[in-house]
Protein backbone atom coordinates (compact mmCIF):
# COMPACT_ATOMS: atom_id res chain seq x y z
CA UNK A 1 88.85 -50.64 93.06
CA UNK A 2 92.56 -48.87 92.77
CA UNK A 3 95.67 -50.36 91.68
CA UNK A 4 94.93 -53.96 89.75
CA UNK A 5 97.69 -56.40 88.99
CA UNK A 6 97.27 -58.14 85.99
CA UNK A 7 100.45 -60.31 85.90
CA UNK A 8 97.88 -63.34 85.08
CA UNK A 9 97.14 -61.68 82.22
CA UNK A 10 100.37 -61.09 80.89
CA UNK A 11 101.48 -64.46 81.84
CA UNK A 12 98.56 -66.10 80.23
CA UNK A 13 99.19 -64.31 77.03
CA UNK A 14 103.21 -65.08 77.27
CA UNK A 15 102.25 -68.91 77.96
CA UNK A 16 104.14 -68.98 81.17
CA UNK A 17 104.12 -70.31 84.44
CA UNK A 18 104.74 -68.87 88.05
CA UNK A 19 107.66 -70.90 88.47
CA UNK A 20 109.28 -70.07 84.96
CA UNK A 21 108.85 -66.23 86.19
CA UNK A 22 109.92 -66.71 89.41
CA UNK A 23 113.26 -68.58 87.98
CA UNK A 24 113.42 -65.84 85.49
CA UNK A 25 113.08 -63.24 87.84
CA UNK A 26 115.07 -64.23 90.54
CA UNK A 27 112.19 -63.86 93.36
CA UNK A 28 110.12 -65.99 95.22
CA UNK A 29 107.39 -68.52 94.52
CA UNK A 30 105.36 -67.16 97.45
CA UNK A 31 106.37 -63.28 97.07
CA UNK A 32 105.36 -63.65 93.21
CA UNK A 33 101.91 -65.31 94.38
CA UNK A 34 101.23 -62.42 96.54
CA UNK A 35 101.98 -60.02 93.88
CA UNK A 36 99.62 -61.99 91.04
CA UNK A 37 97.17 -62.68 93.57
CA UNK A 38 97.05 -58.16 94.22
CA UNK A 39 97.96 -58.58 97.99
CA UNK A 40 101.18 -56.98 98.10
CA UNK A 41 101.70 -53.68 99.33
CA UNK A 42 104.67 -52.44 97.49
CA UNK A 43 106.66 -53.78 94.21
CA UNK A 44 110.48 -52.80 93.72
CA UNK A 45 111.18 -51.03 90.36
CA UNK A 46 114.07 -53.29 89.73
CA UNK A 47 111.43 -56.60 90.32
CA UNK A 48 109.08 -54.39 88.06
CA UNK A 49 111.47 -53.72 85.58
CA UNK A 50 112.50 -57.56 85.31
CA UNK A 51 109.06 -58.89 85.36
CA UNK A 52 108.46 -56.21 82.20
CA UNK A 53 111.90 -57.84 80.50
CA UNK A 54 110.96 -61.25 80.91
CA UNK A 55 107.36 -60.59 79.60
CA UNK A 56 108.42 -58.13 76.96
CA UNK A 57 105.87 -56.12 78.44
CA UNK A 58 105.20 -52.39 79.66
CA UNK A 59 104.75 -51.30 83.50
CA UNK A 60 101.05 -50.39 82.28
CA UNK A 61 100.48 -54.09 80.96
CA UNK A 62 100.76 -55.61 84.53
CA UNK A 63 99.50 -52.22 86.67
CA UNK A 64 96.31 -50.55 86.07
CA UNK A 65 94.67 -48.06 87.69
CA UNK A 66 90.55 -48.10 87.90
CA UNK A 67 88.70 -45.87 89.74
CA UNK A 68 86.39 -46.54 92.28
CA UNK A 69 82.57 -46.05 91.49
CA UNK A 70 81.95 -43.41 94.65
CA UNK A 71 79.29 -41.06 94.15
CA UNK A 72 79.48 -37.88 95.64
């Protein structure tokens, strides 16, 4: 599976929408989407790191890491 975004989560638990976090943030509706939706390809650490202040959350909280089920 990889990388997993779980901004949904974090924005569920924080009770907030896209559009407060994209205000918040300072980036796009659309880029945001991508991002929550796991399609983008890259995140800036300075988006990262306001996304984290806004949530008053970790890095970890919105990426995670799991491990694809191959067997050798």
């Amino acid at each position: 599976m990889g990388i997993v975004i779980n901004l949904d989560v974090m924005m569920a638990k924080r009770k907030m929408s896209l559009n407060t976090l994209s205000e918040q943030v300072g980036i796009t509706l659309s880029n945001l989407s991508i991002l929550k939706q796991g399609k983008a390809k890259a995140i800036r650490l300075s988006t990262l790191e306001l996304i984290c202040k806004v949530l008053e959350c970790q890095p970890g909280d919105i990426i995670a890491y799991e491990p694809d089920d191959i067997i050798a």
